[in-house]
C-alpha atoms as a PDB file:
ATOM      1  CA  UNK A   1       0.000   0.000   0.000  1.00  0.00           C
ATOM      2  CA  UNK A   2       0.949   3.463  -0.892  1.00  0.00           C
ATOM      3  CA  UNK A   3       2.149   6.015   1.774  1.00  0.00           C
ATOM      4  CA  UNK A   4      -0.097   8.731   1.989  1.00  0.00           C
ATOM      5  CA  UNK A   5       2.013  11.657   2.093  1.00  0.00           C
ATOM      6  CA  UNK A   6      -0.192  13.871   5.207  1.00  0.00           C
ATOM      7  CA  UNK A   7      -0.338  12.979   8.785  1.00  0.00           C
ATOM      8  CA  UNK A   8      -3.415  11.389   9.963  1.00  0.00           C
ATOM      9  CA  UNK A   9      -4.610  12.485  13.248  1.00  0.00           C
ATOM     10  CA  UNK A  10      -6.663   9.991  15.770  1.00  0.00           C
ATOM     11  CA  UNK A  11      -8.563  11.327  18.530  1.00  0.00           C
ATOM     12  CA  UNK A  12     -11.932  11.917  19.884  1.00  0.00           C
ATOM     13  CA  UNK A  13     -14.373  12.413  16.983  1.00  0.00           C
ATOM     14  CA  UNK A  14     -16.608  15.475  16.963  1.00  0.00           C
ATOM     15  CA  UNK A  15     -19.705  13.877  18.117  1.00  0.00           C
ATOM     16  CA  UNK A  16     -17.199  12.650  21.205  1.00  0.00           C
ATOM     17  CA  UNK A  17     -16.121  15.776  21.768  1.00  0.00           C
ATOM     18  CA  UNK A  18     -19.586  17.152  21.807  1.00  0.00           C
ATOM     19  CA  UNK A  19     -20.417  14.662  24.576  1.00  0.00           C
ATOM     20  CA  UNK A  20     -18.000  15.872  26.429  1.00  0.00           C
ATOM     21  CA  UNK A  21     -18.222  19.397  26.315  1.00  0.00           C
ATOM     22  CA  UNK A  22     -21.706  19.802  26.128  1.00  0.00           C
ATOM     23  CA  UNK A  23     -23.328  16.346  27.611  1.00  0.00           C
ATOM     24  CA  UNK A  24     -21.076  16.706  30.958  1.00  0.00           C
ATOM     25  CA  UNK A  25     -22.342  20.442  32.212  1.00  0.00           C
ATOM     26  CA  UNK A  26     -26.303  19.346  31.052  1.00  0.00           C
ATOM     27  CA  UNK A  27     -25.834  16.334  33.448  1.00  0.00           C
ATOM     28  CA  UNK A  28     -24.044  18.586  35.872  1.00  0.00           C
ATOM     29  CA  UNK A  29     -26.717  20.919  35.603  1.00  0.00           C
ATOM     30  CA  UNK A  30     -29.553  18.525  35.864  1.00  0.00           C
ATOM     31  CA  UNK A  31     -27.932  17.121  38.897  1.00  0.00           C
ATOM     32  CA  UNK A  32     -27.684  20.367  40.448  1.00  0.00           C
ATOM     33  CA  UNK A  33     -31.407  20.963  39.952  1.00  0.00           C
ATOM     34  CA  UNK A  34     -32.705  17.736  41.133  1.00  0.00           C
ATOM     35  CA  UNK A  35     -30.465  18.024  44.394  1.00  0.00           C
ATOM     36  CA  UNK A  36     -32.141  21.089  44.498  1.00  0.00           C
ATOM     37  CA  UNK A  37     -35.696  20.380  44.108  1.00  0.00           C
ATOM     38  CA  UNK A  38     -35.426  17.237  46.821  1.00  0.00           C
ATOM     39  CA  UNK A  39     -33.610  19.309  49.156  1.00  0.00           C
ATOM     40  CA  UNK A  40     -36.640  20.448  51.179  1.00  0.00           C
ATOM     41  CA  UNK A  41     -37.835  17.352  51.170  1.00  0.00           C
ATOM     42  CA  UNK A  42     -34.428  15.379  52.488  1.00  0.00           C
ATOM     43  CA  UNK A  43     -34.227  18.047  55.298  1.00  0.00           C
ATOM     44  CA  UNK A  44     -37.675  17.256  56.395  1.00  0.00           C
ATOM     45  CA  UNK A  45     -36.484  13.570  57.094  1.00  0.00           C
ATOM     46  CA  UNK A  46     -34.724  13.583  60.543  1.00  0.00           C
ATOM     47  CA  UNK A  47     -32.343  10.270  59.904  1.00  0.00           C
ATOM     48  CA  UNK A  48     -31.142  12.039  57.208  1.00  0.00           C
ATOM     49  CA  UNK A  49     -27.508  13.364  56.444  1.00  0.00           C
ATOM     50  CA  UNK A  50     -26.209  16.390  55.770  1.00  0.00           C
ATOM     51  CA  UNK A  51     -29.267  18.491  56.959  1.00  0.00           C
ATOM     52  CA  UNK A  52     -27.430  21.347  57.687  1.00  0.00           C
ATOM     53  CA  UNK A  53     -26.476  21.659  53.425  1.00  0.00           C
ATOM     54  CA  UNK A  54     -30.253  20.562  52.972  1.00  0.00           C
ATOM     55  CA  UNK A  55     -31.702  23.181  54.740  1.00  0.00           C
ATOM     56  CA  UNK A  56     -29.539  25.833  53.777  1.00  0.00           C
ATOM     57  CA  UNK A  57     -30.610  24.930  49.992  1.00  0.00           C
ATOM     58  CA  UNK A  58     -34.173  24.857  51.146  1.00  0.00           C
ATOM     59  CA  UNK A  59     -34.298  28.255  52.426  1.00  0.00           C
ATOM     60  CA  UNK A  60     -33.119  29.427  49.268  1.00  0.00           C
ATOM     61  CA  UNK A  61     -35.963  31.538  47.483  1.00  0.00           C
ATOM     62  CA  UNK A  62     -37.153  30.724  43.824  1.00  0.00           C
ATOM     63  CA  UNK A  63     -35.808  31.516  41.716  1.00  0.00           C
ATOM     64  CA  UNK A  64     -32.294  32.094  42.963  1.00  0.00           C
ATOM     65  CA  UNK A  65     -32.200  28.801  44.557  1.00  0.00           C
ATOM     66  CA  UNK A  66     -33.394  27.011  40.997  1.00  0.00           C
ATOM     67  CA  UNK A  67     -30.662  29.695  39.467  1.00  0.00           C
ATOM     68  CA  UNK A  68     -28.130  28.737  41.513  1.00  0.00           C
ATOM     69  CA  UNK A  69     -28.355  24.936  41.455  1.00  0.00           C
ATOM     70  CA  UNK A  70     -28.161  25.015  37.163  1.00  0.00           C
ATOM     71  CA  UNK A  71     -25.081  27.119  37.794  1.00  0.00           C
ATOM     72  CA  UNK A  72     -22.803  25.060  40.103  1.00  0.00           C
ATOM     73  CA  UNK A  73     -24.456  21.926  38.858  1.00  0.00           C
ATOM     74  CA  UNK A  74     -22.805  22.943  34.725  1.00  0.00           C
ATOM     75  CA  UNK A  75     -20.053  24.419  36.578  1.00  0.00           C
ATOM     76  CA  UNK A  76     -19.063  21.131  38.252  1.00  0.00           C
ATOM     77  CA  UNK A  77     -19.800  19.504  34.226  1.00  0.00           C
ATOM     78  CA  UNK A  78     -17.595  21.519  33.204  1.00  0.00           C
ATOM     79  CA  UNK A  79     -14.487  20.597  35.679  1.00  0.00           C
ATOM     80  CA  UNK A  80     -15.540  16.834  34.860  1.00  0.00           C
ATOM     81  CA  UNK A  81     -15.209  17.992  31.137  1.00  0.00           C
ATOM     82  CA  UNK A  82     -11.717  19.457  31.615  1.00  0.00           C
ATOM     83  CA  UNK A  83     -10.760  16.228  33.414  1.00  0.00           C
ATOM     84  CA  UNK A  84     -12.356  13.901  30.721  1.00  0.00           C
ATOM     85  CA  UNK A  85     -10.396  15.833  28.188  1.00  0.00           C
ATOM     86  CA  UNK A  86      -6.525  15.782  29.744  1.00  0.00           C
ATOM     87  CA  UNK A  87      -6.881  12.619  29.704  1.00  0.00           C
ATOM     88  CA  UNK A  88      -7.760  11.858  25.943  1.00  0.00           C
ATOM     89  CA  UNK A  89      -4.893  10.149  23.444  1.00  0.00           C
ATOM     90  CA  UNK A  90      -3.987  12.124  20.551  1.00  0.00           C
ATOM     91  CA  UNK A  91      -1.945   9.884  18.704  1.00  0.00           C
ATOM     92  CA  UNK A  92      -0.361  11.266  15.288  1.00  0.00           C
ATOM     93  CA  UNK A  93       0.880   9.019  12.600  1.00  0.00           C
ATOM     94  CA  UNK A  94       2.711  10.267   9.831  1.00  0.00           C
ATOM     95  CA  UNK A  95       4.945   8.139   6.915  1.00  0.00           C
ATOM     96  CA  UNK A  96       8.174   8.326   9.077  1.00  0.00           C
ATOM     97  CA  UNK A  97       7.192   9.125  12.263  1.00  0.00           C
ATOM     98  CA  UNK A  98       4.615   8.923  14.891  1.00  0.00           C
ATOM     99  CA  UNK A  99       3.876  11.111  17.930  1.00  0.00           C
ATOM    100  CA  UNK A 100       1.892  10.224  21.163  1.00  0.00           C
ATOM    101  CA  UNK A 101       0.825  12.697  23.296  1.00  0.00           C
ATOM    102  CA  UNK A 102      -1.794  13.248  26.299  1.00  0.00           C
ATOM    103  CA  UNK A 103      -3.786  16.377  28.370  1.00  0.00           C
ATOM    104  CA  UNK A 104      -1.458  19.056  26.286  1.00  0.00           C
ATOM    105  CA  UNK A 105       1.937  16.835  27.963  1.00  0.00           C
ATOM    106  CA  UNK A 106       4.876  16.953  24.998  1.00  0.00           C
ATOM    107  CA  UNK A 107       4.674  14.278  22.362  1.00  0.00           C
ATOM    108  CA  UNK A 108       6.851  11.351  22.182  1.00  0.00           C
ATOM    109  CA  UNK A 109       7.815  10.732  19.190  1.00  0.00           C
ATOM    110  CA  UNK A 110       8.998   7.010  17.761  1.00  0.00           C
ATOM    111  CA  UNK A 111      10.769   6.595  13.922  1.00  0.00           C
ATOM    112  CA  UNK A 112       9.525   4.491  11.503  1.00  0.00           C
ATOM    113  CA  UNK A 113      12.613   2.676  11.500  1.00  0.00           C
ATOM    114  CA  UNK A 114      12.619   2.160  15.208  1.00  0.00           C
ATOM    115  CA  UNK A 115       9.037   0.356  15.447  1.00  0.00           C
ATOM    116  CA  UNK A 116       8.896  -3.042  14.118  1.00  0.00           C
ATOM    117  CA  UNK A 117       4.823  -4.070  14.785  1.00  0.00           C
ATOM    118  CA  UNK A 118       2.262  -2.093  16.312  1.00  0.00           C
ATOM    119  CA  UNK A 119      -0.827  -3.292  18.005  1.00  0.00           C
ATOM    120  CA  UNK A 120      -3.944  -3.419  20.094  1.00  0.00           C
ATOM    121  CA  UNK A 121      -3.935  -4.954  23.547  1.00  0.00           C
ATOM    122  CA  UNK A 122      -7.104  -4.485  24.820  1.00  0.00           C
ATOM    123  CA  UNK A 123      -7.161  -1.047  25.483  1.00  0.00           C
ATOM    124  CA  UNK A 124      -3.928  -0.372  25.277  1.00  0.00           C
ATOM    125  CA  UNK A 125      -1.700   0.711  22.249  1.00  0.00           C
ATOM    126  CA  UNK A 126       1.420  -0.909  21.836  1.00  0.00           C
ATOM    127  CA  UNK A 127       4.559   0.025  19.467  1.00  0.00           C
ATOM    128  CA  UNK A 128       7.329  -3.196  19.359  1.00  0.00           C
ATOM    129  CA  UNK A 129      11.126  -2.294  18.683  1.00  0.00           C
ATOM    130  CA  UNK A 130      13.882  -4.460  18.378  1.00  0.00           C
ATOM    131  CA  UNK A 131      13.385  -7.958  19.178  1.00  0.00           C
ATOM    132  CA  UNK A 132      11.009  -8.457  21.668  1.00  0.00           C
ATOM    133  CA  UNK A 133      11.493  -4.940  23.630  1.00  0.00           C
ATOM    134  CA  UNK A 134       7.891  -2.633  23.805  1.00  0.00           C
ATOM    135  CA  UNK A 135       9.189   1.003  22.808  1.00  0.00           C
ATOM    136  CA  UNK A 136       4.926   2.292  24.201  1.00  0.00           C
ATOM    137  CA  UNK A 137       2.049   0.734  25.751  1.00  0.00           C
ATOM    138  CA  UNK A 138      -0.458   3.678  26.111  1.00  0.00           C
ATOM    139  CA  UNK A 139      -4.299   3.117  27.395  1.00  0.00           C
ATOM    140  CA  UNK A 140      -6.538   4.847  25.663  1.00  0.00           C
ATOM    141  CA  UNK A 141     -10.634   4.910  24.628  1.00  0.00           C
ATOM    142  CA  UNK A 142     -10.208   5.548  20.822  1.00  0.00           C
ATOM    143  CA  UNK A 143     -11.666   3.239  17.922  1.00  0.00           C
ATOM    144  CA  UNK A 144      -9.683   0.535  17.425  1.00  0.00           C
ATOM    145  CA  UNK A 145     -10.628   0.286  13.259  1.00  0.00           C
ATOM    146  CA  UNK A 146      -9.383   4.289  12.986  1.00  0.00           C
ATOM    147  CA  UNK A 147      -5.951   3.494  15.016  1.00  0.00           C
ATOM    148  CA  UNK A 148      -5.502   0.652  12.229  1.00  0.00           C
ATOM    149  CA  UNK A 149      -6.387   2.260   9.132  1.00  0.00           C
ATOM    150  CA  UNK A 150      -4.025   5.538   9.891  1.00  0.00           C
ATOM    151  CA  UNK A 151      -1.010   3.288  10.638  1.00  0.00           C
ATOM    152  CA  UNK A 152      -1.473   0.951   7.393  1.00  0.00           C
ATOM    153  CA  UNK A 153      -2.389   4.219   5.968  1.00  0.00           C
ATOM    154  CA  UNK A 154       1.303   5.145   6.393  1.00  0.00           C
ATOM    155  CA  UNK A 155       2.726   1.864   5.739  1.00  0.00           C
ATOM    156  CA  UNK A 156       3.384   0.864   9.104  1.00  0.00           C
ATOM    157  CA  UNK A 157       3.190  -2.862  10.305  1.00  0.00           C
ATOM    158  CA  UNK A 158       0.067  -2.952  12.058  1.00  0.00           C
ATOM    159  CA  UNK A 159      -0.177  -6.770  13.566  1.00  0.00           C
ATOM    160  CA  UNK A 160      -3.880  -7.790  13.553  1.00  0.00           C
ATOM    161  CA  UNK A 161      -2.990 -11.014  15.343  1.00  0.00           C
ATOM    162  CA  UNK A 162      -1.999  -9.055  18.247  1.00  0.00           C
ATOM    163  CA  UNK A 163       1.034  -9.729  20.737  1.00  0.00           C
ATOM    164  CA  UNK A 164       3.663 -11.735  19.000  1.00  0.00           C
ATOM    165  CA  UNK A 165       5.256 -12.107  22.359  1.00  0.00           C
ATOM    166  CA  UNK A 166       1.946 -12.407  24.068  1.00  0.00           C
ATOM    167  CA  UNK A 167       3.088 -16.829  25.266  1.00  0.00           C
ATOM    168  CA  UNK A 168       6.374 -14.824  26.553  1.00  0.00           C
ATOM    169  CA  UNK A 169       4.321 -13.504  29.768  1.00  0.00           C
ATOM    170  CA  UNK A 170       4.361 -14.865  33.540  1.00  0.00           C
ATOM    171  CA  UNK A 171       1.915 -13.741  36.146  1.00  0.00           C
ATOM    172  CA  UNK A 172       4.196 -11.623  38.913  1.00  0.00           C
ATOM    173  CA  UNK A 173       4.845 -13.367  42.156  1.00  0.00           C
ATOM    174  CA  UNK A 174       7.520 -12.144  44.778  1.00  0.00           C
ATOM    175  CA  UNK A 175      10.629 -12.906  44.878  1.00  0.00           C
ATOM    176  CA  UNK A 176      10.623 -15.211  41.120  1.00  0.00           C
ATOM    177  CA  UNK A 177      14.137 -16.547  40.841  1.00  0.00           C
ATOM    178  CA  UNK A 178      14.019 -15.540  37.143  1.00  0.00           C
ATOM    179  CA  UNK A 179      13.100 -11.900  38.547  1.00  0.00           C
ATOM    180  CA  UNK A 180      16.436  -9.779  38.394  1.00  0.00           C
ATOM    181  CA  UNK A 181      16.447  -8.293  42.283  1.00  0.00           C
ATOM    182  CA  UNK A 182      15.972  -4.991  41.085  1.00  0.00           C
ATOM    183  CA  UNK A 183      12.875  -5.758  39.056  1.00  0.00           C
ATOM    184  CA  UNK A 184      11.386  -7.712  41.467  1.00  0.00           C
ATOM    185  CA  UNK A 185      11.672  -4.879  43.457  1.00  0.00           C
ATOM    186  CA  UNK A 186       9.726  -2.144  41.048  1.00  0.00           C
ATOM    187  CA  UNK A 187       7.009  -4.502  40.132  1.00  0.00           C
ATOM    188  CA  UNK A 188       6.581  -5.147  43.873  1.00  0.00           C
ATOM    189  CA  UNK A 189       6.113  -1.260  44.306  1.00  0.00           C
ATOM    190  CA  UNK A 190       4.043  -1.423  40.832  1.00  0.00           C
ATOM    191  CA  UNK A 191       1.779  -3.784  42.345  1.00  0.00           C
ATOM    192  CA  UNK A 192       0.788  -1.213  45.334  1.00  0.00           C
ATOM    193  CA  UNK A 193       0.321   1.630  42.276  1.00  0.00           C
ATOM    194  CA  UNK A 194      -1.804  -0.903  39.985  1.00  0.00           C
ATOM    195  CA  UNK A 195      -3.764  -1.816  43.114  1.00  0.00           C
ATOM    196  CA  UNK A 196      -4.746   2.181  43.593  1.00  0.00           C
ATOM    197  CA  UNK A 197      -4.831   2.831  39.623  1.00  0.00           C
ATOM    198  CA  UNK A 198      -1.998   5.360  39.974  1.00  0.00           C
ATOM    199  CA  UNK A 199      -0.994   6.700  36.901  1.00  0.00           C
ATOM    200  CA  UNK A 200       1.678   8.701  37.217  1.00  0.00           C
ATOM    201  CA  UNK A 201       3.433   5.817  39.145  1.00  0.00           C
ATOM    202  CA  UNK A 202       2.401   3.201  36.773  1.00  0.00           C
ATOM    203  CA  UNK A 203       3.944   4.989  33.618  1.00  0.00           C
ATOM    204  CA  UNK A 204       7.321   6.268  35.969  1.00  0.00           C
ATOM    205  CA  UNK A 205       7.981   2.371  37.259  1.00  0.00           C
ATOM    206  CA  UNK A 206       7.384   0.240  33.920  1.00  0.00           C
ATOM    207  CA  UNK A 207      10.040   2.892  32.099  1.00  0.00           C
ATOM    208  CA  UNK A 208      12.315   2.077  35.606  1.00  0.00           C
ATOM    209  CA  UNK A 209      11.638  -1.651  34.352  1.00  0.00           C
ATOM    210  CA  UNK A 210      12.042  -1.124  30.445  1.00  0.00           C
ATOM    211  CA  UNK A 211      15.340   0.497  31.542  1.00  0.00           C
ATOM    212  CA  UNK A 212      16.258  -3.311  32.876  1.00  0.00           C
ATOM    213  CA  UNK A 213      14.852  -5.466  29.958  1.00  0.00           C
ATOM    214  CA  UNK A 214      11.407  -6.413  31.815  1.00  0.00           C
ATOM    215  CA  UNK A 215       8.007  -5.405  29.202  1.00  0.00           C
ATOM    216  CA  UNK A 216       4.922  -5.920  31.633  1.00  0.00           C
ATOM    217  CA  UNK A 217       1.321  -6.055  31.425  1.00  0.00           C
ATOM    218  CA  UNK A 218      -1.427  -5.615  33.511  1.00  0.00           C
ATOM    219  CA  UNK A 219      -4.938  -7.330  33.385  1.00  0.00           C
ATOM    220  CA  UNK A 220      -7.497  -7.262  36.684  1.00  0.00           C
ATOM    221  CA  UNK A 221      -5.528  -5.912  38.458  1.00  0.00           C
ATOM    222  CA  UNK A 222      -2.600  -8.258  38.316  1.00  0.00           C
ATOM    223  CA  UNK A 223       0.942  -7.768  36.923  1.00  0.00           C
ATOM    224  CA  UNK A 224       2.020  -9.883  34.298  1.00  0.00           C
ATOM    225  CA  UNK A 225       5.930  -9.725  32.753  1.00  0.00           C
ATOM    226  CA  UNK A 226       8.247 -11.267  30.761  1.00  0.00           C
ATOM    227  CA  UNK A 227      12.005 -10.194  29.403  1.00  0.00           C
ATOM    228  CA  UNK A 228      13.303  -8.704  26.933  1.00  0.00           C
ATOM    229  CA  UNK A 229      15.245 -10.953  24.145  1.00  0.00           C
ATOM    230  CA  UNK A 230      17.132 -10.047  21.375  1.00  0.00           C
END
């Protein structure tokens, strides 16, 4: 297939992005006014909690009180909105390179020549280098079929069988004698971050373990690795 010469961007579609920006602050909003309109009744109930919130919203007059729930209500959409959106994968694929990047954070950016299969696992997006190493293994809530078609778009080796090395992985357990110490270590700490979805300390501690040859996975919760080969 011929490279197409543009880069193709994949993201949120419009009619995603609408949902976001506008579908988050109407269900803020509606919130906000139902709260509103049950509040006299919840602080007429004396097992209730919160009262004191309750009756403060209760002795609100109309139609200030009505105003003011619709306000915080979208207001409170649209922090959800803001949230929703750092967290969105732009992912950038052109014929020589392509560029990952997430809530407005600098793009990494991998070579053609560096990336020898690319992927879906699950919901995760995974670029292979050299051998059996994982150069990126991003999660993300785009459309699988539009990742696809921009990378074979571009002539890169999308792998629709998934995980070549995917027979390579073993479930984590402490102290595994095939473990280098050091690893066993960071997935040990890695287990604590998967079991509070962390992040930040999820992406910091599998680089810390790509630096030593381990690729891992996770799936329910549970760590699953394997090493790198050449």
């Amino acid at each position: 297939m011929a490279r197409v010469r543009e880069e193709t961007t994949v993201s949120y579609s419009r009619a995603e992005w609408a949902l976001i920006w506008l579908g988050f602050p109407l269900i803020g909003a509606g919130a906000g006014w139902g709260l509103q309109a049950a509040a006299g009744w919840v602080a007429g109930l004396a097992w209730a909690p919160f009262q004191g919130p309750f009756k403060l919203v209760a002795s609100i007059d109309q139609p200030w009180a009505t105003i003011g729930a619709l306000a915080l209500g979208a207001i409170a959409g649209v922090v959800v909105a803001l949230l929703a959106a750092a967290d969105v994968l732009q992912v950038r694929v052109g014929g020589d390179t392509v560029a990952v990047s997430r809530g407005g954070k600098p793009a990494r950016e991998f070579p053609r020549a560096s990336v020898t299969g690319v992927f879906q696992d699950a919901k995760h997006l995974v670029l292979l280098g050299e051998g059996t190493a994982e150069l990126l293994r991003e999660k993300h809530d785009l459309t699988e079929a539009r990742l696809r078609q921009a990378f074979t778009a571009h002539g890169w080796p999308w792998l629709p069988d998934g995980d070549p090395w995917a027979g390579q992985y073993r479930r984590f357990v402490d102290d595994d004698p095939d473990l280098p110490p050091a690893a066993n270590a960071l997935l040990k700490a890695r287990a604590v971050a998967v079991s509070k979805d962390d992040g930040h300390d999820l992406a910091e501690l599998r680089q810390e373990l790509t630096k030593l040859g381990v690729v891992v996975r996770d799936e329910k919760k549970r760590q699953y690795w394997r090493l790198v080969t050449d």
